[in-house]
Protein backbone atom coordinates (compact mmCIF):
# COMPACT_ATOMS: atom_id res chain seq x y z
CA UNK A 1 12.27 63.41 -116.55
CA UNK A 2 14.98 62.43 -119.07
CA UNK A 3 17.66 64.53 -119.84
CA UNK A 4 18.47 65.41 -123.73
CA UNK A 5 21.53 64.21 -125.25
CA UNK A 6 22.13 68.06 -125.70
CA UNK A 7 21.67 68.73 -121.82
CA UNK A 8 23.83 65.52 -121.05
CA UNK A 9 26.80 66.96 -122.89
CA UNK A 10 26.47 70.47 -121.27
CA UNK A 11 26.10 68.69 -117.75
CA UNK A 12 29.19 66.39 -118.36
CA UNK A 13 31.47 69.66 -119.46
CA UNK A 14 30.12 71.30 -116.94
CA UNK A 15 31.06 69.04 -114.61
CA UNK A 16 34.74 68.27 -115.96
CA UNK A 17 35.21 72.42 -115.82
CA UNK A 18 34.34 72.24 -111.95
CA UNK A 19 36.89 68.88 -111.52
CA UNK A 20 39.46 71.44 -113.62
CA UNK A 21 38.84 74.68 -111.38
CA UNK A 22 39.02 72.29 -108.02
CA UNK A 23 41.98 70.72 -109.04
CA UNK A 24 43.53 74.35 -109.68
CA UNK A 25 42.85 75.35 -105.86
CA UNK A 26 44.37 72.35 -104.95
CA UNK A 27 47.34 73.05 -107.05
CA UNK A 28 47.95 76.65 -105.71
CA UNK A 29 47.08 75.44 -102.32
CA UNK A 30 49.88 73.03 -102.65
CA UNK A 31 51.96 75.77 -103.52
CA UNK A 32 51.25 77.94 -100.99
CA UNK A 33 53.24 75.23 -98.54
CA UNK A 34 56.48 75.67 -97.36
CA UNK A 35 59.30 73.98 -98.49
CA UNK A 36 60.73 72.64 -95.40
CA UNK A 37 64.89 72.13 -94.65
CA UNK A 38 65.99 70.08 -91.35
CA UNK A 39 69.11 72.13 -89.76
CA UNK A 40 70.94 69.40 -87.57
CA UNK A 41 73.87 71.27 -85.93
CA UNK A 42 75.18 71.56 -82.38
CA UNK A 43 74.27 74.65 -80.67
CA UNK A 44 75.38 74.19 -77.25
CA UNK A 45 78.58 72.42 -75.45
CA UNK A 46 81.54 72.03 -76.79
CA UNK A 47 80.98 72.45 -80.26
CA UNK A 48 78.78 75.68 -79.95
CA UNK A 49 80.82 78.05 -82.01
CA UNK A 50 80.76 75.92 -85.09
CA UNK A 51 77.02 74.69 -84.55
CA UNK A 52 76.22 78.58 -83.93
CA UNK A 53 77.82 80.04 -86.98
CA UNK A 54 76.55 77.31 -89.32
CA UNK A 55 73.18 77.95 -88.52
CA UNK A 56 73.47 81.51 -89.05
CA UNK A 57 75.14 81.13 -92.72
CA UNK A 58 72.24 78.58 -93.18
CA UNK A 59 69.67 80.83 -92.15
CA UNK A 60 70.67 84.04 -93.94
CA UNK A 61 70.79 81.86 -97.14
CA UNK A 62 67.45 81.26 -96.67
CA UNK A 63 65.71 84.49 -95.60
CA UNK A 64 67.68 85.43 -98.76
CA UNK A 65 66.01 83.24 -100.85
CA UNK A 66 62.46 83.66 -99.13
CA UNK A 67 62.62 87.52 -100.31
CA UNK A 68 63.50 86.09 -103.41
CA UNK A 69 60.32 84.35 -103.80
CA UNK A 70 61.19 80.90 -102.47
CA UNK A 71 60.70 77.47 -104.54
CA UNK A 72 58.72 78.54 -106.96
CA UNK A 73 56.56 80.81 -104.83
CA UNK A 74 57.15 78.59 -101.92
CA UNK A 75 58.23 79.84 -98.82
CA UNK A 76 61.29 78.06 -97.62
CA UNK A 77 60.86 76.59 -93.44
CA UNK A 78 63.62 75.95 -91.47
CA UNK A 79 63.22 73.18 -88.81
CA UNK A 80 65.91 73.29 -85.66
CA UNK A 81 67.29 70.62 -83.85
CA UNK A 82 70.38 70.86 -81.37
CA UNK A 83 72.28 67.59 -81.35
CA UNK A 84 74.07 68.63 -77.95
CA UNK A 85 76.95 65.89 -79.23
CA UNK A 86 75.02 63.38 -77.81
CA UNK A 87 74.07 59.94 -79.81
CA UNK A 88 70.66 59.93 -78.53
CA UNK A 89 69.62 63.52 -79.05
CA UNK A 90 70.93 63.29 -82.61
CA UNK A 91 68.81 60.15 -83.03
CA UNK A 92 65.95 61.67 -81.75
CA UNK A 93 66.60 64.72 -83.81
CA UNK A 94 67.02 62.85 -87.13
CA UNK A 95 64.06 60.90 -86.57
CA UNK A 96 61.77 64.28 -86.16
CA UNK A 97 62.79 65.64 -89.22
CA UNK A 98 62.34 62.71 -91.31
CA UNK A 99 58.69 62.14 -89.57
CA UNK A 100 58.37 65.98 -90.78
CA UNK A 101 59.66 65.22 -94.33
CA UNK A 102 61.79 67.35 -95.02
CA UNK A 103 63.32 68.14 -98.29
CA UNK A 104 67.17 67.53 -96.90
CA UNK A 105 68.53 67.96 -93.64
CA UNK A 106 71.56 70.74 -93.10
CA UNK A 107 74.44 69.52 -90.97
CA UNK A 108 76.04 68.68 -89.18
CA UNK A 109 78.90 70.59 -88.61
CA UNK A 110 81.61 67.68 -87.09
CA UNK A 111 82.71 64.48 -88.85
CA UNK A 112 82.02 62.50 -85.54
CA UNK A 113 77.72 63.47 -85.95
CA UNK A 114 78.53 62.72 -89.75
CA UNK A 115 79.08 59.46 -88.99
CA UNK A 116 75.99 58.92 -86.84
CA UNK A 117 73.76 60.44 -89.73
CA UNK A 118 74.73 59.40 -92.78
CA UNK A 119 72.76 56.11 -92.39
CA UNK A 120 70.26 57.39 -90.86
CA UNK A 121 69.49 59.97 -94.01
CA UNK A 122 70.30 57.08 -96.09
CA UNK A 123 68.31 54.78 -95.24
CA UNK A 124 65.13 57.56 -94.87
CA UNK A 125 66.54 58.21 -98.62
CA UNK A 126 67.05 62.06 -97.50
CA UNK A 127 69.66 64.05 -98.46
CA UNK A 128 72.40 65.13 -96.12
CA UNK A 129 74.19 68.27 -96.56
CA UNK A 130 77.10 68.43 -94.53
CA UNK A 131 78.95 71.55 -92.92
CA UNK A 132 82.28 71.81 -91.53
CA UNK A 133 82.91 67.85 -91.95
CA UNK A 134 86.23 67.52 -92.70
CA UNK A 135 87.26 63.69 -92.09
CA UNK A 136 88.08 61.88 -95.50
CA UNK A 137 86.72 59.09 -93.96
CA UNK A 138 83.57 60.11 -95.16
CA UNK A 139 84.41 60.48 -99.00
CA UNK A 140 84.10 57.89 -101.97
CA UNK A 141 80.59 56.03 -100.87
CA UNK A 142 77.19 55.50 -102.49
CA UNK A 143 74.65 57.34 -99.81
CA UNK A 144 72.62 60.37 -99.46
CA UNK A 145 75.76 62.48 -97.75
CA UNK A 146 76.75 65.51 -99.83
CA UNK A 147 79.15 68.40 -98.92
CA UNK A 148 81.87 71.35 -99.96
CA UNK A 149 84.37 71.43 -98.13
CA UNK A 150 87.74 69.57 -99.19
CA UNK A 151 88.67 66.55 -97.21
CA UNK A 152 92.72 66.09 -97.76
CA UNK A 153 93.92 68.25 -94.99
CA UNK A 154 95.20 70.86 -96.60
CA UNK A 155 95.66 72.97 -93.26
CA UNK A 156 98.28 69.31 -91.95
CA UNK A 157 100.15 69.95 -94.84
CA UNK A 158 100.49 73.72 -94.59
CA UNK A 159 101.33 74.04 -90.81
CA UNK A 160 103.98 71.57 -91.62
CA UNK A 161 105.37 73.09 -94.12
CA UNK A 162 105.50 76.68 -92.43
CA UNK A 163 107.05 75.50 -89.04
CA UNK A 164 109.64 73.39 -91.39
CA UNK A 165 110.65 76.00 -94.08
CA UNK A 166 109.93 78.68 -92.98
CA UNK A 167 110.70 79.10 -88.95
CA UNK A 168 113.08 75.99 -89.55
CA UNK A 169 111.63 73.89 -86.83
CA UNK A 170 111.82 70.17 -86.72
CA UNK A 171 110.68 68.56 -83.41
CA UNK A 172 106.80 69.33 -82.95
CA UNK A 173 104.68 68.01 -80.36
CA UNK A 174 100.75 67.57 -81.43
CA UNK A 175 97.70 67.54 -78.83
CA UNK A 176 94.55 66.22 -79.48
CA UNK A 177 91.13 66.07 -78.11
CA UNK A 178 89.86 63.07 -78.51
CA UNK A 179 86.01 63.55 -79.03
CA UNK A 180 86.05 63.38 -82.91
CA UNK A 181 88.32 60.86 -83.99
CA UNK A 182 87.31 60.64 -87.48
CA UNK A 183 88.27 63.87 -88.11
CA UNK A 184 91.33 63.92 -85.63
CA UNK A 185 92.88 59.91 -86.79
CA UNK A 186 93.28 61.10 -90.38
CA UNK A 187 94.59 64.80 -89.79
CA UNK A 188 97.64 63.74 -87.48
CA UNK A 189 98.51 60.85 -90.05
CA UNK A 190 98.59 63.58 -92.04
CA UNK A 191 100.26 65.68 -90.63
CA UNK A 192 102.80 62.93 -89.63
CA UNK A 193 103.62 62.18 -93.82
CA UNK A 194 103.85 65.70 -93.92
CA UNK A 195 106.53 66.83 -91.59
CA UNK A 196 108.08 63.53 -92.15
CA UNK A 197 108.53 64.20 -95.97
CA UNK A 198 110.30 68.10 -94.57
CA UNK A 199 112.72 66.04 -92.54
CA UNK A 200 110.44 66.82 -89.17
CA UNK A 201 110.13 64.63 -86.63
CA UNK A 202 106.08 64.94 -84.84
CA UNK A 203 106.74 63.45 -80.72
CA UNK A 204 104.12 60.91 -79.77
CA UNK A 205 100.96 62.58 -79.29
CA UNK A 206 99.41 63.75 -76.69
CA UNK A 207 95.75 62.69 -76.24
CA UNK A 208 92.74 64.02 -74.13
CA UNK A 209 89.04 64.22 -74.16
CA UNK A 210 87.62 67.63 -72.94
CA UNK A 211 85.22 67.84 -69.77
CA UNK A 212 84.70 70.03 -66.79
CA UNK A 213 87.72 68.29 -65.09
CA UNK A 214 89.88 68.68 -67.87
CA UNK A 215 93.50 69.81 -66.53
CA UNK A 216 94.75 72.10 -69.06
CA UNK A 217 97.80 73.31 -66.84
CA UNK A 218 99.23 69.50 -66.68
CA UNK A 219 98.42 68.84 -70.15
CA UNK A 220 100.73 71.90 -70.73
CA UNK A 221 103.61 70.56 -68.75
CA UNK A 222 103.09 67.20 -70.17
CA UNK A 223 103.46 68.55 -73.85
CA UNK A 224 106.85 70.79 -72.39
CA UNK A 225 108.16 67.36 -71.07
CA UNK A 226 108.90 66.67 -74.59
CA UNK A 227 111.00 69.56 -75.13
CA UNK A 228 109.37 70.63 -78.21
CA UNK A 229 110.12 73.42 -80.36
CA UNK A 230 106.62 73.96 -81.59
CA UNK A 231 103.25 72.79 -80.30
CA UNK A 232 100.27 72.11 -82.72
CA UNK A 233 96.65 72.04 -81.02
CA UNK A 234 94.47 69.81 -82.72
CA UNK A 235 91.58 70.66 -81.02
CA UNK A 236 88.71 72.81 -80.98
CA UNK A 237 88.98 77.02 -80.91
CA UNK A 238 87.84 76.88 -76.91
CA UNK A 239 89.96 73.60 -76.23
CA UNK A 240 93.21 75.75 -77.98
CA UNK A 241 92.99 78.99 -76.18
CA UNK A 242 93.12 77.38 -72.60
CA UNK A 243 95.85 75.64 -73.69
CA UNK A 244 97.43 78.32 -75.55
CA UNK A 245 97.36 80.10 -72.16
CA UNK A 246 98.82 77.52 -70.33
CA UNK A 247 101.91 77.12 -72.35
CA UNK A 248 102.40 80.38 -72.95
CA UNK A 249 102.42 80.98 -68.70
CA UNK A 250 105.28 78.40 -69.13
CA UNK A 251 107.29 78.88 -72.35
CA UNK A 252 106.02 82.51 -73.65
CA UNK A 253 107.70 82.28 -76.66
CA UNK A 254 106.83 78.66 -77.72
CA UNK A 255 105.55 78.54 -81.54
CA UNK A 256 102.01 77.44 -81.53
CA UNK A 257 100.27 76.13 -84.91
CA UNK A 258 96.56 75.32 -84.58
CA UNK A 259 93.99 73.17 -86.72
CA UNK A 260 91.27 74.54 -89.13
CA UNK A 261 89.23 73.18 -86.28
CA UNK A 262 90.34 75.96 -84.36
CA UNK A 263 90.36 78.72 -86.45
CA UNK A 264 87.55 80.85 -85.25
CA UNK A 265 86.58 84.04 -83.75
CA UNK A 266 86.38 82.63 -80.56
CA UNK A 267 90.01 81.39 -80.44
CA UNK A 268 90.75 85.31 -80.53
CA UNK A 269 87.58 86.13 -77.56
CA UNK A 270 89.33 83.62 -75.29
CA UNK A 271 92.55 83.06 -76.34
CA UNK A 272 93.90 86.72 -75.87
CA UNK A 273 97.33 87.78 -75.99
CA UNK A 274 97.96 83.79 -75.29
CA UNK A 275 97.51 82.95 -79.02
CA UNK A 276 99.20 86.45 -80.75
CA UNK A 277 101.98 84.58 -82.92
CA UNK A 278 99.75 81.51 -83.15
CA UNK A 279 99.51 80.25 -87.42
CA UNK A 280 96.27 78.63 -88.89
CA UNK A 281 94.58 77.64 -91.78
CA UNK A 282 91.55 79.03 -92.91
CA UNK A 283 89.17 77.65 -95.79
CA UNK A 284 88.04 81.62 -96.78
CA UNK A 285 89.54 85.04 -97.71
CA UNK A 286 87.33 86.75 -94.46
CA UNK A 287 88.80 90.23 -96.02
CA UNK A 288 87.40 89.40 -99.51
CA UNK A 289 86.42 93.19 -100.71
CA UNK A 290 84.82 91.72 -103.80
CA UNK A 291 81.18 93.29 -103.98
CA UNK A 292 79.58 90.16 -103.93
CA UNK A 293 81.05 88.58 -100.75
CA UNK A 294 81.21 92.36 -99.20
CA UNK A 295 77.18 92.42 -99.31
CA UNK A 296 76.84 89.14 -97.51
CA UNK A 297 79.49 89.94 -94.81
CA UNK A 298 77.60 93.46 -94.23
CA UNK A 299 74.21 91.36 -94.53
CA UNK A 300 75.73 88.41 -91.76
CA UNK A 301 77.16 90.80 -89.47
CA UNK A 302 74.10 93.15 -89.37
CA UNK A 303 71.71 90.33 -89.15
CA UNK A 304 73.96 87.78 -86.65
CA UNK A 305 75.68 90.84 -84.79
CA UNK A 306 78.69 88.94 -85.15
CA UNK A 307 81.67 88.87 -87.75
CA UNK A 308 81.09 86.49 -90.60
CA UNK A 309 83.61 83.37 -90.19
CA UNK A 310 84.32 79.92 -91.90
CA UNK A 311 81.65 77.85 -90.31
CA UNK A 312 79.05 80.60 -91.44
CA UNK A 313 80.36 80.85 -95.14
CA UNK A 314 80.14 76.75 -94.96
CA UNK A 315 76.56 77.17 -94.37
CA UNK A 316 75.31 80.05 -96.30
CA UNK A 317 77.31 78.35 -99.30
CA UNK A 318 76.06 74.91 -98.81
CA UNK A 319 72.03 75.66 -98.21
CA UNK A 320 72.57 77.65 -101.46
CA UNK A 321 73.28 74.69 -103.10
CA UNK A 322 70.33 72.70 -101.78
CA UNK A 323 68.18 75.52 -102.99
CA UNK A 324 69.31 75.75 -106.75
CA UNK A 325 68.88 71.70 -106.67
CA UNK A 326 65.34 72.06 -105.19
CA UNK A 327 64.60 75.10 -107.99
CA UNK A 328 66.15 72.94 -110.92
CA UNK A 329 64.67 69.45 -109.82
CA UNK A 330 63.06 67.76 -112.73
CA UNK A 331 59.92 65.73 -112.18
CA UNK A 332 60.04 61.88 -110.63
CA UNK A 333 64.07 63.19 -109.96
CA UNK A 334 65.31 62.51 -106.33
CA UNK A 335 67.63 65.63 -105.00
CA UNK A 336 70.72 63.72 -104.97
CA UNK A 337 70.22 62.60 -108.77
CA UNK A 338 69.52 66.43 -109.13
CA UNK A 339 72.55 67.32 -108.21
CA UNK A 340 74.76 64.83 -109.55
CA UNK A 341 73.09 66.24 -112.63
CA UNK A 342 74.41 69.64 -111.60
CA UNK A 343 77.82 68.97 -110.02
CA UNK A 344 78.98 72.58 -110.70
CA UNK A 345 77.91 75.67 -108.76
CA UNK A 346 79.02 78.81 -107.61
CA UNK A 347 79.94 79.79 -104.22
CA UNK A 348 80.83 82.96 -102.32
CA UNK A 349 84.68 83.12 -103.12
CA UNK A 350 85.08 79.99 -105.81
CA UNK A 351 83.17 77.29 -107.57
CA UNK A 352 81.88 74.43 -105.96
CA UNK A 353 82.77 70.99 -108.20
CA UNK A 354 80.83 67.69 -106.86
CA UNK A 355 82.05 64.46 -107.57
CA UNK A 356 80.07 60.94 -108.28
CA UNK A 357 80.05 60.91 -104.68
CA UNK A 358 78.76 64.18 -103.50
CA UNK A 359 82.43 65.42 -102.38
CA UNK A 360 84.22 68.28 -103.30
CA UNK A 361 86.47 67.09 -106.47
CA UNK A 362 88.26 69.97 -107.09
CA UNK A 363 92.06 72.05 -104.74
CA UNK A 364 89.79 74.96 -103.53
CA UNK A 365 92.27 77.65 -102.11
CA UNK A 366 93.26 77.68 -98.48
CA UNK A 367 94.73 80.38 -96.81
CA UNK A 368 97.69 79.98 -94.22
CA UNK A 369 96.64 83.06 -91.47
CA UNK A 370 98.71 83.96 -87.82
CA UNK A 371 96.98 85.60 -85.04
CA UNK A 372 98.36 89.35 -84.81
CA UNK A 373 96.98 92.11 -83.37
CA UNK A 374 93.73 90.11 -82.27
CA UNK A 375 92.82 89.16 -85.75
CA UNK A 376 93.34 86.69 -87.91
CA UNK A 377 96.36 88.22 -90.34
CA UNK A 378 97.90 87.09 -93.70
CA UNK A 379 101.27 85.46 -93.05
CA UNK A 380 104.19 88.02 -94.08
C-alpha cells in the first residue's frame, strides 16, 4: 500500500516531534546528574588539622550551594580522597578522580602535595584549586593550578618586624620541620631579608623532620645553645606546641613567634599554657561580627562542632569560587578560561583578585594575633 504525499508529511513530523520529545528526556536526564568536585586534602598524620578544616569549609560551601539549587538544578557531589602525605596515595588519589571526571579537584592544603599535583591536573587538563598553599614557588606559570591565598610571606615579614620594633629583640633562632620545603625554603629567606633589613641577626637554623622518634626536648636545648632571645617555630600547629613546651620547661619566659603554618586551634588544644605569650599571623579576622561572616561561623561551628579557623575559611572561600565559575561557564569554555574571564570575586572578609596566572594579585589584609588567655588575641 503506498502512502500519500499527505500521510508522508504527517509521518515525517511526526516522527521529528518524537526525535524532539526524546532528546528533551535526555536533556533533563542529563541534568538531573551531579556535578561532581574531587576534594584532595590530608586527613590524617601530620597534617590532619589543616586537611580536616579544609574539607569542612569545602563541604559547607557546597551543602550551601546544593540548597541553593546546585548548577543549574544540578546537585553538586563531593568525591574524598586522603593523601596521608604520601607520594603514592596522592597518585593514586589523583588518578581516581580524573578516571571519575570531575569538574576540578579541591586541594590540597600544603605546598609540598602542590607540587606533586599540579602536573598531574595539568596534564589531565583539570583544574586545581588549591588551599592553604602558601610557597611562591608555585606562582607565575601556565597550568591548571589556581588559588587565594597570598604567596609573599606576609606573616616572615610581620613576626620580624614585631620581635624587632616592638619587643626590641635582635638575635632570633628559627626551627624548621623539614617535610615541606617549598613552603619552608622561601619563608626563612624571607624572613632572613626581613630581620636583616631591622638590623636583626636570624642564628643558623635549626632543621628537623617530624616522626614518632622525634626528640623535641633536645631540639629545645639545641635551639637554647644559641642563646637566643626569641625562638620562631616554623613548623606545623602540633610540631610548635611540643616544642613550645619544651622551651618553655627550660627558659619560661623565652619569646616565641610562630608561622601561619601554625596558627590553628590546635596549637591552643595542645600547646596550653606553653604557648600563652606566643605571636602569629593569621590570614582572617576569626571575630569578624559582620552579618555575613557571623552566619557562616554560626553555620561551620553548628555543622563541624568545631570553631571556624583559617584553613576552613580557605576552603569554604575557594569552592565558592569554583562554583560561580561552573554557574557562569560559557559554552565550548574550559574552567580555567572561565575564570581568567572572571578574575574578581568576593570572599567572606575581602575580594578575591586572580591574576593571568591563577594567583592572588592583590595585599589582602593579615592580621598579627598573640596567644592570651587560650585564644588567639589582637596584639595590644
Amino acid at each position: 500500500m503506498t502512502s500519500s504525499p499527505r500521510q508522508l508529511k504527517r509521518s515525517v513530523a511526526a516522527l521529528a516531534l518524537l526525535a524532539l520529545l526524546l532528546g528533551g528526556c535526555g536533556a533533563e536526564s542529563d541534568s538531573s546528574q551531579p556535578v561532581r568536585l574531587g576534594v584532595m586534602v590530608e586527613a590524617t598524620g601530620p597534617y590532619a588539622s589543616l586537611g580536616v578544616a579544609g574539607r569542612n569549609g569545602m563541604q559547607l560551601a557546597v551543602e550551601q550551594a546544593n540548597a541553593n539549587g546546585g548548577i543549574h538544578g544540578r546537585p553538586i557531589e563531593l568525591l574524598y580522597r586522603n593523601d596521608v602525605s604520601n607520594p603514592e596515595v596522592t597518585q593514586q588519589g589523583i588518578n581516581e578522580l580524573i578516571a571519575a571526571k570531575v569538574e576540578a579537584i579541591l586541594g590540597p592544603m600544603t605546598s609540598k602535595t602542590a607540587v606533586q599535583l599540579i602536573p598531574l591536573a595539568t596534564n589531565a587538563g583539570i583544574l586545581l584549586m588549591g588551599g592553604t598553599t602558601l610557597s611562591r614557588l608555585l606562582a607565575g606559570h601556565d597550568d591548571q593550578y589556581f588559588r587565594i591565598v597570598r604567596h609573599d610571606n606576609p606573616d616572615a615579614k610581620g613576626i620580624a618586624r614585631y620581635l624587632r620594633k616592638r619587643l626590641g629583640l635582635a638575635r632570633i633562632s628559627v626551627i624548621v620541620e623539614d617535610s615541606n620545603p617549598p613552603y619552608t625554603e622561601p619563608w626563612m629567606l624571607d624572613f632572613n631579608r626581613y630581620l636583616a633589613a631591622e638590623a636583626g641577626e636570624m642564628q643558623p637554623p635549626l632543621h628537623f623532620i617530624r616522626s614518632a622518634q622525634t626528640d623535641y626536648a633536645a631540639l629545645a636545648q639545641q635551639l637554647l645553645a644559641q642563646q637566643p632571645q626569641a625562638v620562631v617555630l616554623l613548623t606545623s600547629a602540633l610540631d610548635a606546641a611540643m616544642l613550645a613546651t619544651q622551651l618553655r620547661q627550660l627558659e619560661p619566659q623565652l619569646p616565641l613567634a610562630g608561622a601561619i603554618w601554625a596558627a590553628e586551634d590546635v596549637l591552643l588544644q595542645l600547646g596550653g599554657r606553653a604557648v600563652e605569650g606566643l605571636v602569629s599571623i593569621q590570614a582572617y579576622d576569626l571575630h569578624d561580627s559582620t552579618p555575613a561572616f557571623s552566619a557562616v561561623r554560626t553555620a561551620y561551628e553548628q555543622r563541624f562542632k568545631a570553631p571556624i579557623d583559617s584553613p576552613a575559611i580557605v576552603g569554604y572561600d575557594a569552592t565558592n569560587v569554583v562554583l560561580r565559575a561552573l554557574r557562569e561557564r560559557q559554552a565550548n569554555e574550559t574552567l580555567k578560561q572561565t575564570l581568567l574571564r572572571l578574575r574578581k570575586f568576593q570572599g567572606l572578609q575581602y575580594g578575591i583578585s586572580l591574576d593571568g596566572f591563577g594567583d592572588i594579585d592583590i595585599d589582602s589584609p593579615v592580621f598579627l594575633k598573640i596567644v592570651r588567655g587560650g585564644q588567639f588575641a589582637d596584639v595590644e
